[in-house]
C-alpha atoms as a PDB file:
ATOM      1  CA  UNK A   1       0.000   0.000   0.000  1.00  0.00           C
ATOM      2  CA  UNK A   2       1.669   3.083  -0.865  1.00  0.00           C
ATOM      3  CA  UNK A   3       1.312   5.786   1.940  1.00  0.00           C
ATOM      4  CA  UNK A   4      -0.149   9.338   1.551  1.00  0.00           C
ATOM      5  CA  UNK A   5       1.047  12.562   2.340  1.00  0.00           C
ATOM      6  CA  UNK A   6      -1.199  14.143   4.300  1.00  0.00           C
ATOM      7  CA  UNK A   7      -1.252  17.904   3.113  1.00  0.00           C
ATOM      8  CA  UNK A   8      -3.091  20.933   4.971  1.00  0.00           C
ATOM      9  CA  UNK A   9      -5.333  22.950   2.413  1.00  0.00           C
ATOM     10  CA  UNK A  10      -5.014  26.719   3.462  1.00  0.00           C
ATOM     11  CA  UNK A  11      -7.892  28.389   4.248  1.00  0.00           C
ATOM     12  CA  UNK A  12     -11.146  29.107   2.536  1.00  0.00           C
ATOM     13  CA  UNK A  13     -10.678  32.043   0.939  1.00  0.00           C
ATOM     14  CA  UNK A  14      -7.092  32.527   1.534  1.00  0.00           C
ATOM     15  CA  UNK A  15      -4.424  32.633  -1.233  1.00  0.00           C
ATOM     16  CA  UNK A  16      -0.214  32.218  -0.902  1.00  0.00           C
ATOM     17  CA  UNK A  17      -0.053  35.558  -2.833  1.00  0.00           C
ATOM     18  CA  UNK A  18      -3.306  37.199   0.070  1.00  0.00           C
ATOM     19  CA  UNK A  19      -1.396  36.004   3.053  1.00  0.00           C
ATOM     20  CA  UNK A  20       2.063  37.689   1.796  1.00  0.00           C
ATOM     21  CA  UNK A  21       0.051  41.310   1.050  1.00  0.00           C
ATOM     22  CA  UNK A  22      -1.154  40.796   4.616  1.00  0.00           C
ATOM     23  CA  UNK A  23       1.937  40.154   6.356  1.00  0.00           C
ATOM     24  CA  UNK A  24       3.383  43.514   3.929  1.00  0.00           C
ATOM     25  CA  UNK A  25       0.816  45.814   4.881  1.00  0.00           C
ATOM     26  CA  UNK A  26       1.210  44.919   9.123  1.00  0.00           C
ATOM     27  CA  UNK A  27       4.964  45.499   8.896  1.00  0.00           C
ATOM     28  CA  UNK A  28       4.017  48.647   6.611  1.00  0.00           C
ATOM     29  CA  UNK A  29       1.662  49.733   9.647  1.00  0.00           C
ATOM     30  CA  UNK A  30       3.865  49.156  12.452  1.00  0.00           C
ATOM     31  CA  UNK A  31       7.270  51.307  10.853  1.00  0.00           C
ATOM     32  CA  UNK A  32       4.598  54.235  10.786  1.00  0.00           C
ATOM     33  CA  UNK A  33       3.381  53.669  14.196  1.00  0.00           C
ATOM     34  CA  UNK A  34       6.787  54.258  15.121  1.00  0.00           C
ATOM     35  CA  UNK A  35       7.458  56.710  13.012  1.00  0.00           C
ATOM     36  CA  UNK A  36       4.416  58.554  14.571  1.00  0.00           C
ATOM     37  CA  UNK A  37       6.081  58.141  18.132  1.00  0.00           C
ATOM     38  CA  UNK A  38       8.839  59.436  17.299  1.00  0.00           C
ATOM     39  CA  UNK A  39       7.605  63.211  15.493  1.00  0.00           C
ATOM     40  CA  UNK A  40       8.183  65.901  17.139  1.00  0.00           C
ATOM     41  CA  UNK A  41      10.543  64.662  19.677  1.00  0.00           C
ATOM     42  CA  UNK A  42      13.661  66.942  20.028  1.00  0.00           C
ATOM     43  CA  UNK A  43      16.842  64.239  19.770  1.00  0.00           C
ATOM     44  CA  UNK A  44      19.743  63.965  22.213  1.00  0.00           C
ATOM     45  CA  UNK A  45      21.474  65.396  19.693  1.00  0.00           C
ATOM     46  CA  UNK A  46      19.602  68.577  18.545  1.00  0.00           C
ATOM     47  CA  UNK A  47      21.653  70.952  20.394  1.00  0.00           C
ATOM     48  CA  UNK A  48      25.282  69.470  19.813  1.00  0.00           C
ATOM     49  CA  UNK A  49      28.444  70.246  21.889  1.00  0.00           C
ATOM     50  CA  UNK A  50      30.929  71.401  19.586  1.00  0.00           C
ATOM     51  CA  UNK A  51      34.559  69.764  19.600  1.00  0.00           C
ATOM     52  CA  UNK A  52      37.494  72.113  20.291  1.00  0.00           C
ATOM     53  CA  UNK A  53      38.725  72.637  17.048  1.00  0.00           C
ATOM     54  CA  UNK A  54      42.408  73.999  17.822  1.00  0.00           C
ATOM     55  CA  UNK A  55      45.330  73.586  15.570  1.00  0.00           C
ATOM     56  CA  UNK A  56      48.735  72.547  16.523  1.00  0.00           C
ATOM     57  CA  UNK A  57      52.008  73.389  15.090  1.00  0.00           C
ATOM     58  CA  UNK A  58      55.633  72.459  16.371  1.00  0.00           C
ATOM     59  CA  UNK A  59      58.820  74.421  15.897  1.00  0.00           C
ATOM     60  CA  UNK A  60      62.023  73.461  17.117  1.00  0.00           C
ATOM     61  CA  UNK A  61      61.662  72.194  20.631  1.00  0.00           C
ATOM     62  CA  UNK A  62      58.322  74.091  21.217  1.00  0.00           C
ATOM     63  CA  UNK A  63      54.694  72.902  20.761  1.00  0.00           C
ATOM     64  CA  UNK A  64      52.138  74.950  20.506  1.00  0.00           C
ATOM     65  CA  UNK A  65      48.770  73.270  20.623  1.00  0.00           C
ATOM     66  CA  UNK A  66      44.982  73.680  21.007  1.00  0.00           C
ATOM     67  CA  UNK A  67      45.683  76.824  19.016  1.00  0.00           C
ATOM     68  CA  UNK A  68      42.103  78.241  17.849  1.00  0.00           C
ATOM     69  CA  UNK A  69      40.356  81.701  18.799  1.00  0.00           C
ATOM     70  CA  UNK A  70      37.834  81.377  21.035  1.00  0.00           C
ATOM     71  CA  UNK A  71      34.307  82.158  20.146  1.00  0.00           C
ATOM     72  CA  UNK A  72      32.714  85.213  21.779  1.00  0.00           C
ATOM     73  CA  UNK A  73      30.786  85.426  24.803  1.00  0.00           C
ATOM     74  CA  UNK A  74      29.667  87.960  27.811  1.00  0.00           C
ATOM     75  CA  UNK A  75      32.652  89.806  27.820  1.00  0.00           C
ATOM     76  CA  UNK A  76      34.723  92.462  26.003  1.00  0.00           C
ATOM     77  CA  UNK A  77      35.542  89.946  23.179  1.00  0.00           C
ATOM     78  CA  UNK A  78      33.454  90.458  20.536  1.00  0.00           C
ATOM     79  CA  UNK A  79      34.847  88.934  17.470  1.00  0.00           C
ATOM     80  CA  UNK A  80      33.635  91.410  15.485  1.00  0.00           C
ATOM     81  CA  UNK A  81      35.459  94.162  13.370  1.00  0.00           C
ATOM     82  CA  UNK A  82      36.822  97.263  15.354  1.00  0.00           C
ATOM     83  CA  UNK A  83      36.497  95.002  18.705  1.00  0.00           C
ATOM     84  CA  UNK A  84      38.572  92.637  19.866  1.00  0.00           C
ATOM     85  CA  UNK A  85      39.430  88.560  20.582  1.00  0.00           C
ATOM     86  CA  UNK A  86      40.842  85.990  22.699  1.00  0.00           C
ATOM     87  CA  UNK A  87      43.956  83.593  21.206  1.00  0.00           C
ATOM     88  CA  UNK A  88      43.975  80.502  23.012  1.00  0.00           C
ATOM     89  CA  UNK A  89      46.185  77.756  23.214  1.00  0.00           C
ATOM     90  CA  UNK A  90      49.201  76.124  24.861  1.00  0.00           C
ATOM     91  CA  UNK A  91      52.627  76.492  24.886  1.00  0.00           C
ATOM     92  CA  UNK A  92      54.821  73.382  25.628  1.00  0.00           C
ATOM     93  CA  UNK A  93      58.712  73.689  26.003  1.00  0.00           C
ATOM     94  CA  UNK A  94      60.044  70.037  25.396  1.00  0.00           C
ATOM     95  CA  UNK A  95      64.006  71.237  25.665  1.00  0.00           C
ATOM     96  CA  UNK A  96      65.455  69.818  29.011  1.00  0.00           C
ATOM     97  CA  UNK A  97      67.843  72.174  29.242  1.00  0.00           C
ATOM     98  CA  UNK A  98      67.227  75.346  27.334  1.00  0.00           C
ATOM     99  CA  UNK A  99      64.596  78.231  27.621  1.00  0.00           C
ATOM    100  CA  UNK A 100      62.976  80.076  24.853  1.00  0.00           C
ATOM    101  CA  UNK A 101      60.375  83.096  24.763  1.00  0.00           C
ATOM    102  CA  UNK A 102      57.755  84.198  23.053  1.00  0.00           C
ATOM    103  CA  UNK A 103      58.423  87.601  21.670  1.00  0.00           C
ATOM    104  CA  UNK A 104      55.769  88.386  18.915  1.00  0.00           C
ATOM    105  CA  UNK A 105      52.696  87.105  17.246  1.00  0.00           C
ATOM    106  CA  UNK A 106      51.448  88.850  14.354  1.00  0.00           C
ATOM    107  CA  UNK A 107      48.671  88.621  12.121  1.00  0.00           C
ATOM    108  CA  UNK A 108      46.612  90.744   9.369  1.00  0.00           C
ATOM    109  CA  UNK A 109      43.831  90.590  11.867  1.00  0.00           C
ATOM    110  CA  UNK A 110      44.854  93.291  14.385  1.00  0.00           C
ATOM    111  CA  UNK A 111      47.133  94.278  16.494  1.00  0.00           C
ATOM    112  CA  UNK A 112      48.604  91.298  19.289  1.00  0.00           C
ATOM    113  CA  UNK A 113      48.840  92.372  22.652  1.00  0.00           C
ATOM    114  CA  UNK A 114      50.669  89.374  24.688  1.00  0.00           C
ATOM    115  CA  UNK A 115      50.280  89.660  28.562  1.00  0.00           C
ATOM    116  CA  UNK A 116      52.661  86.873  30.285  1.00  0.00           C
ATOM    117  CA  UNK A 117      51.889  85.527  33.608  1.00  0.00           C
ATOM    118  CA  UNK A 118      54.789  87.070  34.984  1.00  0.00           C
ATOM    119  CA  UNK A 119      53.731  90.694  33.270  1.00  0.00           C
ATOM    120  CA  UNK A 120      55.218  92.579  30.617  1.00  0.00           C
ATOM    121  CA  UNK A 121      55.152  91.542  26.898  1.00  0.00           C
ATOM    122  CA  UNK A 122      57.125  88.570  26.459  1.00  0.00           C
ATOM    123  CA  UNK A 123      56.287  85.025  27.791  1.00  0.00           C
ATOM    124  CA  UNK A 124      58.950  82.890  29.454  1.00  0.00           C
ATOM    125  CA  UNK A 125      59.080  79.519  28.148  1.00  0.00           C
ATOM    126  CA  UNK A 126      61.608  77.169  31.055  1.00  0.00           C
ATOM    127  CA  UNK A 127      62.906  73.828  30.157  1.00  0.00           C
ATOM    128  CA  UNK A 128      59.884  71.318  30.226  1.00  0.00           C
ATOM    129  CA  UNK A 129      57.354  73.989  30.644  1.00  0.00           C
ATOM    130  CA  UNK A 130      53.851  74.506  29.640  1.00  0.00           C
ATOM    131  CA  UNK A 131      52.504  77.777  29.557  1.00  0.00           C
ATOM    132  CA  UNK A 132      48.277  78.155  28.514  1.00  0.00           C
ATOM    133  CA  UNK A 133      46.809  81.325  27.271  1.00  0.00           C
ATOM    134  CA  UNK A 134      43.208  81.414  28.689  1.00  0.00           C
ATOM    135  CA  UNK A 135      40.592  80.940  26.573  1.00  0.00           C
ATOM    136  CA  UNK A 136      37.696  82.561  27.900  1.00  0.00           C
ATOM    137  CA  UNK A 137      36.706  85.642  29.233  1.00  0.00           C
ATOM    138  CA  UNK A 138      37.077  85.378  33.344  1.00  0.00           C
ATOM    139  CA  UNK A 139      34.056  84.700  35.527  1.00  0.00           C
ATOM    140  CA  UNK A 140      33.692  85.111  38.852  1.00  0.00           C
ATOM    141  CA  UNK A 141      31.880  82.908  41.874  1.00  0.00           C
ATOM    142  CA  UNK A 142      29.827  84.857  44.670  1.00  0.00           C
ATOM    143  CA  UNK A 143      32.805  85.501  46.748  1.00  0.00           C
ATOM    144  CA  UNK A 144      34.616  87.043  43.963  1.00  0.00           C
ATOM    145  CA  UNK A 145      37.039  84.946  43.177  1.00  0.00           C
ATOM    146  CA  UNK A 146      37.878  82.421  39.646  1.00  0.00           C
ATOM    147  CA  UNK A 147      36.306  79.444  39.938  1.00  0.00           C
ATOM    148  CA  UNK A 148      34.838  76.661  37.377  1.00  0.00           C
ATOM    149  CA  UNK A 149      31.583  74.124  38.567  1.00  0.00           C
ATOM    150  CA  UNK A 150      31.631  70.212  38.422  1.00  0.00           C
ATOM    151  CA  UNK A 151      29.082  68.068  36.931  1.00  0.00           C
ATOM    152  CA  UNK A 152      27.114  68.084  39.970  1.00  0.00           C
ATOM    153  CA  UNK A 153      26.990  71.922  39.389  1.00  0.00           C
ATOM    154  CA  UNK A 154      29.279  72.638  42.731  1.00  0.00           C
ATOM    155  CA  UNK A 155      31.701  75.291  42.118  1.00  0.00           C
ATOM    156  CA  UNK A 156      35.321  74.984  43.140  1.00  0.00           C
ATOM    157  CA  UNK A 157      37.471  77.537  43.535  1.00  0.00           C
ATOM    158  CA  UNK A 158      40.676  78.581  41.716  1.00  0.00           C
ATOM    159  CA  UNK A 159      43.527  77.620  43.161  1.00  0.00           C
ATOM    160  CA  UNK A 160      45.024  80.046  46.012  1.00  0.00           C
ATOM    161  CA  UNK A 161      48.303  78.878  46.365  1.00  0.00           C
ATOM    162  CA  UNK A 162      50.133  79.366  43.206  1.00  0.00           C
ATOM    163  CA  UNK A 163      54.030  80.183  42.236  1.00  0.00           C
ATOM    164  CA  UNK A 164      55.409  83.495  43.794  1.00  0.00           C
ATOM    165  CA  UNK A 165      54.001  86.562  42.342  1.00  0.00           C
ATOM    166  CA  UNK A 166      54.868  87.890  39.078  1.00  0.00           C
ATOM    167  CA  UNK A 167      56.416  84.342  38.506  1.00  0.00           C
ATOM    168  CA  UNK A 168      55.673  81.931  35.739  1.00  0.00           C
ATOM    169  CA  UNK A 169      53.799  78.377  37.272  1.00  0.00           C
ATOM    170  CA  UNK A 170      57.014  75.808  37.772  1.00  0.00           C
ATOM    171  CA  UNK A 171      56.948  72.641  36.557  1.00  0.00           C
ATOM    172  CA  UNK A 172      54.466  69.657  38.550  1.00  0.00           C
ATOM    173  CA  UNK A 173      52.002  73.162  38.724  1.00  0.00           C
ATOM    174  CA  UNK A 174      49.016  74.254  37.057  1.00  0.00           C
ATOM    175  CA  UNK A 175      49.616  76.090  34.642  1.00  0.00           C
ATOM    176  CA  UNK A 176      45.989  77.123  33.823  1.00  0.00           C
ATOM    177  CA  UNK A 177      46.324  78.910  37.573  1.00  0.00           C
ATOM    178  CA  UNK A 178      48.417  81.734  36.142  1.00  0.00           C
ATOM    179  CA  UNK A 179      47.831  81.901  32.439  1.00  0.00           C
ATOM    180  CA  UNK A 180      49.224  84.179  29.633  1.00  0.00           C
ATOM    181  CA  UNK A 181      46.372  86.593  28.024  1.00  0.00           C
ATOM    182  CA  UNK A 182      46.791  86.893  24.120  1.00  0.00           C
ATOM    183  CA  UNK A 183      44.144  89.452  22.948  1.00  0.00           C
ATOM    184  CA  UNK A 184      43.530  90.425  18.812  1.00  0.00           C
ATOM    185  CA  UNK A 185      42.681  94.009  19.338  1.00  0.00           C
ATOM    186  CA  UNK A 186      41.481  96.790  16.446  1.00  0.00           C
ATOM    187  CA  UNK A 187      39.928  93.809  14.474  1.00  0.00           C
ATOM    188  CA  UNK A 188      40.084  94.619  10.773  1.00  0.00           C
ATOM    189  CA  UNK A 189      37.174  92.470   9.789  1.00  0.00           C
ATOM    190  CA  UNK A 190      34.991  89.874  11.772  1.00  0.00           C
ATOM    191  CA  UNK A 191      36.096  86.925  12.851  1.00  0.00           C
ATOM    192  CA  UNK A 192      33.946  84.113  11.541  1.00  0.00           C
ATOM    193  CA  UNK A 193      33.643  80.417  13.197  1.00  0.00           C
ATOM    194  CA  UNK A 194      34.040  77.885  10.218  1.00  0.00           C
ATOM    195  CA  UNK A 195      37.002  79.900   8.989  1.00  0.00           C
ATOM    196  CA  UNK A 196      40.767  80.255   9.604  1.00  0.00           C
ATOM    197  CA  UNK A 197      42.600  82.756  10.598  1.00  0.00           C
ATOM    198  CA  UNK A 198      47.093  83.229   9.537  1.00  0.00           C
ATOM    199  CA  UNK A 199      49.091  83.660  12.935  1.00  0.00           C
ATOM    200  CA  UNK A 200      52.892  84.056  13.300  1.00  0.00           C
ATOM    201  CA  UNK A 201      54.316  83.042  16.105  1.00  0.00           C
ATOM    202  CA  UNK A 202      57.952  84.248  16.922  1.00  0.00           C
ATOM    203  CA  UNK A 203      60.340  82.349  19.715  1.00  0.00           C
ATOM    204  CA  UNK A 204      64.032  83.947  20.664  1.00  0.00           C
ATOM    205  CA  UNK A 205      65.451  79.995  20.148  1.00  0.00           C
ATOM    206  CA  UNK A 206      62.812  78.526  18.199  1.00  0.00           C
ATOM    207  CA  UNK A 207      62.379  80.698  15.411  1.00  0.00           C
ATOM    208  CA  UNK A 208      59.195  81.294  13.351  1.00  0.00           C
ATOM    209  CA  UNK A 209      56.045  79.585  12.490  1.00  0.00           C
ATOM    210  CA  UNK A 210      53.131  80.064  10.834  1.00  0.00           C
ATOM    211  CA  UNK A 211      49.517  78.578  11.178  1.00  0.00           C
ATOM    212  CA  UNK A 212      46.140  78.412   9.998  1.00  0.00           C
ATOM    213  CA  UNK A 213      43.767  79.040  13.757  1.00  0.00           C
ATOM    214  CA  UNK A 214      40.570  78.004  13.611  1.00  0.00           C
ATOM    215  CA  UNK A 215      37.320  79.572  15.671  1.00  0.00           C
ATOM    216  CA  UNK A 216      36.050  77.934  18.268  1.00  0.00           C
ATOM    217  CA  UNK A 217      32.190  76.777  17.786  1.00  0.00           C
ATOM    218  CA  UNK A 218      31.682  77.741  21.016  1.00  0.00           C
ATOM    219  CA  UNK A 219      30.161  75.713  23.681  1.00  0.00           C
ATOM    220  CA  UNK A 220      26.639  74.401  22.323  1.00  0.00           C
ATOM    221  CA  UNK A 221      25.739  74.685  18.782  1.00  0.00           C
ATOM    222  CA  UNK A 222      22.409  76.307  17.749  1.00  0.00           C
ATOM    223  CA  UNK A 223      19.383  73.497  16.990  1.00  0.00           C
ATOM    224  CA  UNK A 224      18.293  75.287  13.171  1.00  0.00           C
ATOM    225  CA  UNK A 225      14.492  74.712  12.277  1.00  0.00           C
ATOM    226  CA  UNK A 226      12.844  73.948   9.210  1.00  0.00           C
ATOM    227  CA  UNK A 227       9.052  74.816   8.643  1.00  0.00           C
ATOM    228  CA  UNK A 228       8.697  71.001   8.257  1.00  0.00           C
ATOM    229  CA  UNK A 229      10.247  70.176  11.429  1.00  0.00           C
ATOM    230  CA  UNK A 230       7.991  73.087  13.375  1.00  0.00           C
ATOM    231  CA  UNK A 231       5.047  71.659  12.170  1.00  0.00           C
ATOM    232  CA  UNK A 232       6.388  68.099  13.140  1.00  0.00           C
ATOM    233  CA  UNK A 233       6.467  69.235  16.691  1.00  0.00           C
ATOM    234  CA  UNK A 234       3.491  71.239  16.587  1.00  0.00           C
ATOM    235  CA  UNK A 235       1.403  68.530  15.419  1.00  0.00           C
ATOM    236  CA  UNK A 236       2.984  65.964  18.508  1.00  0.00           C
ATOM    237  CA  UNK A 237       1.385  65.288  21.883  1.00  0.00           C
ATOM    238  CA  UNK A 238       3.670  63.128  23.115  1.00  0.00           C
ATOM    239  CA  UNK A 239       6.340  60.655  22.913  1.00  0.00           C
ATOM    240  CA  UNK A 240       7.721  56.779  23.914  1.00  0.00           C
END
């Protein structure tokens, strides 16, 4: 006797070619239920912390890096033509036995005015020494006095016990505690962020180089709207 196969008969009514349009049309329905979740929601993303964007550059024994003008804020430093601007960035000696200084930095920007730590116009670079040129406009706490807040949004002081007055920070100290000021001043255009800037850099031992300095972004980037996206997340209630 030969043996049958038994076979299940689909449904009444029901094709192959029916059951595969079904099957198309749920998954079809469920990527726009999500896609309706989603609308209107404002990403983790939409306002973006910009990277610092600094250029570096090495001549002779000296670094200089994080080099990039910082973008305006509160203060005095405008960026903008007739005003003036902040050069930031760090200087790195990497001799171990000889010293160098800074004794110009020129550009077709405006004028450089270089304030050392230590004062005057010329900033002392000591074997294995890093020297930073602030790149902000100072803030104050309550009290009065520099400071800069954690995470948690507690504010610590600046440091109060720093190298002797009128004295560069020595080496195993902050240097960020005593900074050089580097300010663009009599701007002969605006300074634009997306664009670089030529600065010439002059060291005693070192010699001469040039750079292309970028323009800080600043700290959080503008979230740009498109009608479409207004009326995205005008027409939203609510979100998973």
């Amino acid at each position: 006797m030969t043996a049958l196969k038994a076979v299940t008969a689909p449904a009444a009514g029901t094709t192959p070619r029916r059951r595969m349009t079904m099957v198309a049309a749920l998954a079809a329905g469920a990527a726009l239920a999500l896609t309706g979740c989603s609308a209107g929601q404002i990403s983790q993303t939409a306002d973006q912390v910009a990277a610092i964007n600094g250029n570096h550059a090495d001549v002779g024994s000296i670094s200089l890096r994080n080099v990039h003008i910082v973008f305006p804020g509160s203060g005095e430093h405008t960026n903008v033509e007739g005003g003036k601007a902040l050069l930031a960035l760090s200087f790195v000696n990497n001799s171990a036995t000889t010293a160098d200084e800074l004794t110009k930095i020129s550009t077709d920007l405006g004028e450089v005015k270089i304030t050392a730590p230590e004062g005057g116009s010329t900033v002392k670079l000591q074997p294995q020494q890093t020297v930073v040129a602030e790149g902000a406009d100072a803030t104050t706490t309550a009290s009065g006095e520099h400071g800069s807040s954690d995470e948690h949004g507690t504010t610590t002081a600046a440091p109060t016990t720093t190298a002797a007055p009128n004295q560069p920070a020595a080496e195993g100290e902050d240097p960020e505690a005593d900074p050089a000021k580097i300010e663009i001043t009599g701007l002969t255009k605006d300074i634009v962020p997306g664009l670089t800037y030529t600065v010439t850099f002059d060291f005693k031992e070192n010699g001469t180089v040039q750079m292309e300095v970028p323009v800080d972004a600043g700290t959080v980037a503008e979230r740009h709207e498109s009608d479409l996206s207004k009326a995205s997340e005008g027409g939203a209630t609510g979100g998973h």
